[in-house]
PDB file of N, CA and C in Angstrom:
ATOM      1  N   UNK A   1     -19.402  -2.488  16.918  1.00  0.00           N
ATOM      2  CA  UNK A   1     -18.660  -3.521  16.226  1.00  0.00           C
ATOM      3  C   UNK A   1     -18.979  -3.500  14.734  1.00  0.00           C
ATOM      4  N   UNK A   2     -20.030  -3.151  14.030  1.00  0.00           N
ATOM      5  CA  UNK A   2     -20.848  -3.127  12.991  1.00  0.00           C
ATOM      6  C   UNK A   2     -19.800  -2.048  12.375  1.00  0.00           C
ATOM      7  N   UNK A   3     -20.260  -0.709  12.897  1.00  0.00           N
ATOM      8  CA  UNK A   3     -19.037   0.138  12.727  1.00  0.00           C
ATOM      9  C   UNK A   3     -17.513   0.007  11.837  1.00  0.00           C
ATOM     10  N   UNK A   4     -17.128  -0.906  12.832  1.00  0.00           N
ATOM     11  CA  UNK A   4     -15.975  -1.028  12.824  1.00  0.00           C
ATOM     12  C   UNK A   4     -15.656  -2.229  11.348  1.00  0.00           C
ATOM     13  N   UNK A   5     -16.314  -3.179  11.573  1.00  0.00           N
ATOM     14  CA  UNK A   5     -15.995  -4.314  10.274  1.00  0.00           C
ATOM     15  C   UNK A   5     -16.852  -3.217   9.099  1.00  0.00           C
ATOM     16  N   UNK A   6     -17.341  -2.638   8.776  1.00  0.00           N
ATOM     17  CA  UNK A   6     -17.730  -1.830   7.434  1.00  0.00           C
ATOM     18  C   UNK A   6     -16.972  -0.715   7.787  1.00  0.00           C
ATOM     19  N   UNK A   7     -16.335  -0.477   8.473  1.00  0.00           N
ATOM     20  CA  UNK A   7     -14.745   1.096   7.778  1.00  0.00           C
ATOM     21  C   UNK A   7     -14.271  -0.347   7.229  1.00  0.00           C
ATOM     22  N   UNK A   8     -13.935  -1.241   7.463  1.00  0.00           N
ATOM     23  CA  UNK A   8     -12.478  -2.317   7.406  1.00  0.00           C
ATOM     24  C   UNK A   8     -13.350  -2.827   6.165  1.00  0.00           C
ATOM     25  N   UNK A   9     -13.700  -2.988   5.737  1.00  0.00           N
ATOM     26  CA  UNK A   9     -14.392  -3.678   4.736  1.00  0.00           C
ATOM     27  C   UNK A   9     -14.417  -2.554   3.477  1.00  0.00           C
ATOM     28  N   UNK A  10     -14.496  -1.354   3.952  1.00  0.00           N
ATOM     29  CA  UNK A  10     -14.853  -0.208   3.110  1.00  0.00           C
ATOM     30  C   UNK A  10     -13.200  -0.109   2.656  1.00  0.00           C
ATOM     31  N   UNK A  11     -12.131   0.279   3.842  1.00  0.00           N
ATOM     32  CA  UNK A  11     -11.189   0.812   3.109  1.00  0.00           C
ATOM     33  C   UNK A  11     -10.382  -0.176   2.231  1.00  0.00           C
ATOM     34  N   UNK A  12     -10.583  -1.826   2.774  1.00  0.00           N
ATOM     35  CA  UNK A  12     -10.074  -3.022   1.741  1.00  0.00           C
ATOM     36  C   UNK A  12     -10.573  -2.647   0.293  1.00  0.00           C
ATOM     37  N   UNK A  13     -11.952  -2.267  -0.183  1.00  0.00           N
ATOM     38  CA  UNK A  13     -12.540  -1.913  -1.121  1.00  0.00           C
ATOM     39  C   UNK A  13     -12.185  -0.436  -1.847  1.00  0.00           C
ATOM     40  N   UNK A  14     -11.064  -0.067  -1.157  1.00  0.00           N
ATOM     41  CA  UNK A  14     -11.178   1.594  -2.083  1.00  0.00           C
ATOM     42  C   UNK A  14      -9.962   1.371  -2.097  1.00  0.00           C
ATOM     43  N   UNK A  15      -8.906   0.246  -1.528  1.00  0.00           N
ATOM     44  CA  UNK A  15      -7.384  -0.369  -1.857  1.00  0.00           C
ATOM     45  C   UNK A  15      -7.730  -1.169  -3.145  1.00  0.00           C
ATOM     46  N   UNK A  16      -8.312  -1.914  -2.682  1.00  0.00           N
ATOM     47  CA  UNK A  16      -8.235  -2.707  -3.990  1.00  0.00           C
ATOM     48  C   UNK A  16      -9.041  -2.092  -5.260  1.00  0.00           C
ATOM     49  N   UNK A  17      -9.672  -1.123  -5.201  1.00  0.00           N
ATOM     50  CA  UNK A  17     -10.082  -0.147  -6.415  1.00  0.00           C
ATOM     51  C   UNK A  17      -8.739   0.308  -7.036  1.00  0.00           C
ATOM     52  N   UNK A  18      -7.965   1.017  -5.714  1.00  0.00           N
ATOM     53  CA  UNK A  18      -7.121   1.875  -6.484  1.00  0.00           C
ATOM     54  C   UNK A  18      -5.328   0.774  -6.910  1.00  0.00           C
ATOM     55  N   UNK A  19      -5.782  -0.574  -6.188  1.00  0.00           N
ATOM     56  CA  UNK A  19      -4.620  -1.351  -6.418  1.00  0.00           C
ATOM     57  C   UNK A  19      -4.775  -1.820  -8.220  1.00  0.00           C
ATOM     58  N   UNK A  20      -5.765  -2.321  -8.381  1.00  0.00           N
ATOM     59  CA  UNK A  20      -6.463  -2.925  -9.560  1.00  0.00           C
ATOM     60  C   UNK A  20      -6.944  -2.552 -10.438  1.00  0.00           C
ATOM     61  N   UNK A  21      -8.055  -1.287 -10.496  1.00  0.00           N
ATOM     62  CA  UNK A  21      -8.371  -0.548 -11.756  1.00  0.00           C
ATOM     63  C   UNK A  21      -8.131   0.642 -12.161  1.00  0.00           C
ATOM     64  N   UNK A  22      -7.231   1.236 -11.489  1.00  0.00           N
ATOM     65  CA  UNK A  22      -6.295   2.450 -12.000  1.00  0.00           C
ATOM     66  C   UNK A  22      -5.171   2.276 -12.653  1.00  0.00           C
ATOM     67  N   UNK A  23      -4.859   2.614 -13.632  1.00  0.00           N
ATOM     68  CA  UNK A  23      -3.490   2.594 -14.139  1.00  0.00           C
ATOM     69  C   UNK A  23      -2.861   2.848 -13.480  1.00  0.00           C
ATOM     70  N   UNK A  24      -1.507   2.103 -13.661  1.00  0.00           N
ATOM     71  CA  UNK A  24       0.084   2.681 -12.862  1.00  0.00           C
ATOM     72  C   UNK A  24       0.874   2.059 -13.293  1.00  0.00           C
ATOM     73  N   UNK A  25       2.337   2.773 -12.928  1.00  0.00           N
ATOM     74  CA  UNK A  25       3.163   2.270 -13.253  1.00  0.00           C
ATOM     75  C   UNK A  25       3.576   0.776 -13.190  1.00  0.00           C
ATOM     76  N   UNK A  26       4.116  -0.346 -14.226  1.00  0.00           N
ATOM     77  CA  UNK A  26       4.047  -1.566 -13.515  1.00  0.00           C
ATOM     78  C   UNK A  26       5.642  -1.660 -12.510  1.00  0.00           C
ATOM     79  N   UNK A  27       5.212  -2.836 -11.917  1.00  0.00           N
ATOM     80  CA  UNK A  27       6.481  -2.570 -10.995  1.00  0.00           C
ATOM     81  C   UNK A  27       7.688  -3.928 -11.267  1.00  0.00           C
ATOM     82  N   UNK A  28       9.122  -4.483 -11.632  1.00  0.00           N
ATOM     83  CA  UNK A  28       9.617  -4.417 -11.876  1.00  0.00           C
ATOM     84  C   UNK A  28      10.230  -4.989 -11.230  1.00  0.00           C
ATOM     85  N   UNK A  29      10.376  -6.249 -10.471  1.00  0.00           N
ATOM     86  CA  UNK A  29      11.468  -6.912  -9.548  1.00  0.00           C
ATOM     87  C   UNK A  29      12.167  -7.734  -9.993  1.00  0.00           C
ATOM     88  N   UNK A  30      13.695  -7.925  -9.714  1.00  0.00           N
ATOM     89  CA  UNK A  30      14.791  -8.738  -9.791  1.00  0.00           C
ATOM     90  C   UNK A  30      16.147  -8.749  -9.420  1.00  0.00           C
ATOM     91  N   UNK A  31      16.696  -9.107  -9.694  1.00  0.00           N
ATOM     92  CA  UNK A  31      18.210  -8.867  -9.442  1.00  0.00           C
ATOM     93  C   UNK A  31      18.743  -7.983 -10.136  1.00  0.00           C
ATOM     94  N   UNK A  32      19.794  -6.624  -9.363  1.00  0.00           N
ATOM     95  CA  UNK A  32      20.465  -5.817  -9.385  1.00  0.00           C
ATOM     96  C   UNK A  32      21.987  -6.155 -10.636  1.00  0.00           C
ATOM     97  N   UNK A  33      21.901  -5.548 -12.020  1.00  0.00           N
ATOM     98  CA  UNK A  33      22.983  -5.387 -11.875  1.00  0.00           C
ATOM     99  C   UNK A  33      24.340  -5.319 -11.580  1.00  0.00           C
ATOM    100  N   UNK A  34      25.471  -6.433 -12.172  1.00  0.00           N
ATOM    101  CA  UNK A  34      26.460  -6.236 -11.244  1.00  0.00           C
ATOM    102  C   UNK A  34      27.808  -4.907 -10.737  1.00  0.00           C
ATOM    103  N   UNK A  35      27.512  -4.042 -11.617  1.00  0.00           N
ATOM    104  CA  UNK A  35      27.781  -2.669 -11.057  1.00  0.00           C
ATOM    105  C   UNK A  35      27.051  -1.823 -10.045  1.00  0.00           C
ATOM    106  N   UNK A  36      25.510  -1.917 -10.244  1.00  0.00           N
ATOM    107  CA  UNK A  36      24.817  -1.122  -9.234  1.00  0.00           C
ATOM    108  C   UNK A  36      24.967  -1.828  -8.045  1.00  0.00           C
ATOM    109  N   UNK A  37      24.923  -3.654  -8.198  1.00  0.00           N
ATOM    110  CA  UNK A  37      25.181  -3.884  -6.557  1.00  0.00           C
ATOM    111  C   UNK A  37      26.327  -3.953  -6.214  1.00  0.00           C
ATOM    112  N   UNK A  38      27.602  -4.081  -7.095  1.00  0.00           N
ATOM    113  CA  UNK A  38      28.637  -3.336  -5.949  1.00  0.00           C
ATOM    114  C   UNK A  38      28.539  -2.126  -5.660  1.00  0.00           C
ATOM    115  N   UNK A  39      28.253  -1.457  -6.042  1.00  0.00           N
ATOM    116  CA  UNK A  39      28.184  -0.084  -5.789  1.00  0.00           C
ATOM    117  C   UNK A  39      26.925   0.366  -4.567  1.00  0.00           C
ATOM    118  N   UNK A  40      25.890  -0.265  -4.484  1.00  0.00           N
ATOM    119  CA  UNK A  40      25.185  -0.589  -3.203  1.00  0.00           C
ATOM    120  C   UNK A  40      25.531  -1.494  -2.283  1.00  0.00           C
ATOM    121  N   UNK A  41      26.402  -2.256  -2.623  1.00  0.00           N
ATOM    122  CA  UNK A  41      27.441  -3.249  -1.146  1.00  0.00           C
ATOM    123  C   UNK A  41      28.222  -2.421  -0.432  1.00  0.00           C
ATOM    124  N   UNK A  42      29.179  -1.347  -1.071  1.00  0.00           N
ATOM    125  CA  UNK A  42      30.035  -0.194  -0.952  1.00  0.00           C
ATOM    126  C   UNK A  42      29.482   0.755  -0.112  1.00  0.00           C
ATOM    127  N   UNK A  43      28.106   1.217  -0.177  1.00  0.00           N
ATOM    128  CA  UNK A  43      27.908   2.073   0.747  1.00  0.00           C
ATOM    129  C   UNK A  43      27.191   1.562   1.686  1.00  0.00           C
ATOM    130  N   UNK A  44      26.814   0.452   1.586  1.00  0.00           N
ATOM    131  CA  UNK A  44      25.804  -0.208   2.601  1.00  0.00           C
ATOM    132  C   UNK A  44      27.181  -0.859   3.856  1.00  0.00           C
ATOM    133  N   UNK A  45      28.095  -0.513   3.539  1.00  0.00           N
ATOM    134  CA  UNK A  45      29.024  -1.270   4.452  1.00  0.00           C
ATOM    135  C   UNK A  45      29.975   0.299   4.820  1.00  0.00           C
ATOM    136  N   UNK A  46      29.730   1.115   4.824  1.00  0.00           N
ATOM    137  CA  UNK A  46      30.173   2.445   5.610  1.00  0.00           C
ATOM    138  C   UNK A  46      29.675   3.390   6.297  1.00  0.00           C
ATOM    139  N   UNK A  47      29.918   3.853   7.595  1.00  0.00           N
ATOM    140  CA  UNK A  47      29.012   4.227   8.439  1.00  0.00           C
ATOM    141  C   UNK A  47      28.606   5.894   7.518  1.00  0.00           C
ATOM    142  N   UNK A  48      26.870   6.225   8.701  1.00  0.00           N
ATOM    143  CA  UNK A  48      26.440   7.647   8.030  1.00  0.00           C
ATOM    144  C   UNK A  48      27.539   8.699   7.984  1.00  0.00           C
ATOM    145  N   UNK A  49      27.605   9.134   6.811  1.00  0.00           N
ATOM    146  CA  UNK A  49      26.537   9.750   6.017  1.00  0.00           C
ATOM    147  C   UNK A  49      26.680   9.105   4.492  1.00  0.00           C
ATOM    148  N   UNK A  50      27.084   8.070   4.510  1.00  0.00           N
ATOM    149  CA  UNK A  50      27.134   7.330   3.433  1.00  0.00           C
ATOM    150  C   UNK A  50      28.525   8.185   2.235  1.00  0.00           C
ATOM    151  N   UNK A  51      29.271   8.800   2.864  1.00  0.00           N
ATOM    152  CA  UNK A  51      29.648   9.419   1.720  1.00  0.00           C
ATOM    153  C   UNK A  51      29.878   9.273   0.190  1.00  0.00           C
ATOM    154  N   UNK A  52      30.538   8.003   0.372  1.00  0.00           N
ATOM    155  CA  UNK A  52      30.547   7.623  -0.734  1.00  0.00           C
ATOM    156  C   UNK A  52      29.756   7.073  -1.703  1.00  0.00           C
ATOM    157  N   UNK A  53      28.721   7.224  -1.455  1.00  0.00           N
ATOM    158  CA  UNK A  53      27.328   6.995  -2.108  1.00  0.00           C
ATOM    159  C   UNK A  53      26.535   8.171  -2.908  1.00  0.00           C
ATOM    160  N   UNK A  54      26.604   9.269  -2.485  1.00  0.00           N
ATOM    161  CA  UNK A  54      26.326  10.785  -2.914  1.00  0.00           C
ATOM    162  C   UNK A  54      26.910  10.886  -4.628  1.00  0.00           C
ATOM    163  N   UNK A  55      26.192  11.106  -5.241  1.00  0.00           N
ATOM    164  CA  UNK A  55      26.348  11.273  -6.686  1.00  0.00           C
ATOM    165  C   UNK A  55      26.738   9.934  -7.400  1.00  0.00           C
ATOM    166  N   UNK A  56      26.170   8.995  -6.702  1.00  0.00           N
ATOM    167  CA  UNK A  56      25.651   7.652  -7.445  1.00  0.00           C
ATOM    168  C   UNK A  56      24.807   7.404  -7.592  1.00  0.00           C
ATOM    169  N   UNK A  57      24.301   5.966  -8.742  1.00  0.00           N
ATOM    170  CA  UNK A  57      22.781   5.653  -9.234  1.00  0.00           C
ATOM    171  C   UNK A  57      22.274   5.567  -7.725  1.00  0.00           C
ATOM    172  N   UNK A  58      22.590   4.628  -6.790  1.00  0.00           N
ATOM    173  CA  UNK A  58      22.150   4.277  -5.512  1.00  0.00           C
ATOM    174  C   UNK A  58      22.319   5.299  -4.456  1.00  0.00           C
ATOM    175  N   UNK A  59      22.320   6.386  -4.954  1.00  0.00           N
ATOM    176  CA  UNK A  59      22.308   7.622  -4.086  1.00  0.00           C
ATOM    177  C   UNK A  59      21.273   8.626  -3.905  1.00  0.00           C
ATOM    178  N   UNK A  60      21.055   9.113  -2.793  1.00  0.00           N
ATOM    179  CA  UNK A  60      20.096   9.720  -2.685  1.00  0.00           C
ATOM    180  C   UNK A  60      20.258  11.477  -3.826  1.00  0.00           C
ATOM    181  N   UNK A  61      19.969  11.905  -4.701  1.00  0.00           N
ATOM    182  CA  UNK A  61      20.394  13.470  -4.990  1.00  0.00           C
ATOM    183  C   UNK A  61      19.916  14.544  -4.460  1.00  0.00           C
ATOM    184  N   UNK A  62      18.862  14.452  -3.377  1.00  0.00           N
ATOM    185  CA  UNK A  62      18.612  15.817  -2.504  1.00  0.00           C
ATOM    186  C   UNK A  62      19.684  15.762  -1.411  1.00  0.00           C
ATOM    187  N   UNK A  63      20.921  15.024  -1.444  1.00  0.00           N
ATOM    188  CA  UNK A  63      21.505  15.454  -0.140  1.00  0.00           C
ATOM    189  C   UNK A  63      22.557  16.387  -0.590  1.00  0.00           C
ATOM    190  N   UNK A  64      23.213  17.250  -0.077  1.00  0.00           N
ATOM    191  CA  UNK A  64      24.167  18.338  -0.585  1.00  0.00           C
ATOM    192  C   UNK A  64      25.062  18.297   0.843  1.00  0.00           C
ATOM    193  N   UNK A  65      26.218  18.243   0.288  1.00  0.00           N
ATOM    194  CA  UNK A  65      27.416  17.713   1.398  1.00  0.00           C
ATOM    195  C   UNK A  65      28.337  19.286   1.159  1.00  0.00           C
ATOM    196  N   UNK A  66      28.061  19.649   2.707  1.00  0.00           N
ATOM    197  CA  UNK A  66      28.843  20.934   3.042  1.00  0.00           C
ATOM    198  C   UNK A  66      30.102  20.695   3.930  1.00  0.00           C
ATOM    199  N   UNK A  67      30.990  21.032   3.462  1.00  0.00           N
ATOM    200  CA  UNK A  67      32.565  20.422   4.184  1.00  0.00           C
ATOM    201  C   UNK A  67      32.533  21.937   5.433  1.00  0.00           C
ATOM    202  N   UNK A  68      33.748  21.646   6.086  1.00  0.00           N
ATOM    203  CA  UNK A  68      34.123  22.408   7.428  1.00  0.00           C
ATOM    204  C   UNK A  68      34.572  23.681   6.913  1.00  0.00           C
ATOM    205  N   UNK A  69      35.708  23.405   5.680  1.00  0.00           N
ATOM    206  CA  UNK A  69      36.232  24.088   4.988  1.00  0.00           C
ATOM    207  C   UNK A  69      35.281  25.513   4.210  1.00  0.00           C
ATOM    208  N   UNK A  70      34.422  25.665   4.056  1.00  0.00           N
ATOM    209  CA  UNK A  70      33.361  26.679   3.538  1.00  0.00           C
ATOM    210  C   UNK A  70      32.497  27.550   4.286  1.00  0.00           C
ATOM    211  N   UNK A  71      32.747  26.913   5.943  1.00  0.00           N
ATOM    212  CA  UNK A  71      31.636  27.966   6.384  1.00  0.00           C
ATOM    213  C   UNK A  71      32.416  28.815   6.764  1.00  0.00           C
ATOM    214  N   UNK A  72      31.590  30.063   7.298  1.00  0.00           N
ATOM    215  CA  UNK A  72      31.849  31.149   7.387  1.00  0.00           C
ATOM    216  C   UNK A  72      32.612  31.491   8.753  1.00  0.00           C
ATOM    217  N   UNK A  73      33.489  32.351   8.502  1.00  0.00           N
ATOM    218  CA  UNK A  73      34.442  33.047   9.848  1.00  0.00           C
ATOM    219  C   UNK A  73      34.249  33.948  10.411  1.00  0.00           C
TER     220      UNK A  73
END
């Protein structure tokens, strides 16, 4: 049991090291823009693969959309 409450005690202490005295980025909350959230209402209301979301701010850019039309015969 001893064990166990000093890991839990230890890793609270190396969170809150790295929450508190490391620099980082600060973080930034509020309300959206009223272009970006229509534009995130828009795809949040069409089923996967989101198409219409792809090459927007609220879009993911590692996805690459391959049509039927291109593959090979």
């Amino acid at each position: 049991m001893l064990k166990a409450i000093s890991a839990i005690i230890s890793a609270a202490a190396i969170a809150g090291f790295i929450t508190f005295i490391l620099p980082g980025a600060p973080v930034d909350a509020g309300p959206l823009d009223k272009p970006a959230e229509a534009t995130l209402k828009a795809c949040t209301q069409q089923a996967w693969p989101y198409l219409n979301c792809v090459g927007t701010a609220v879009g993911n850019p590692k996805i690459r959309l391959v049509t039927t039309d291109r593959l090979p015969r």
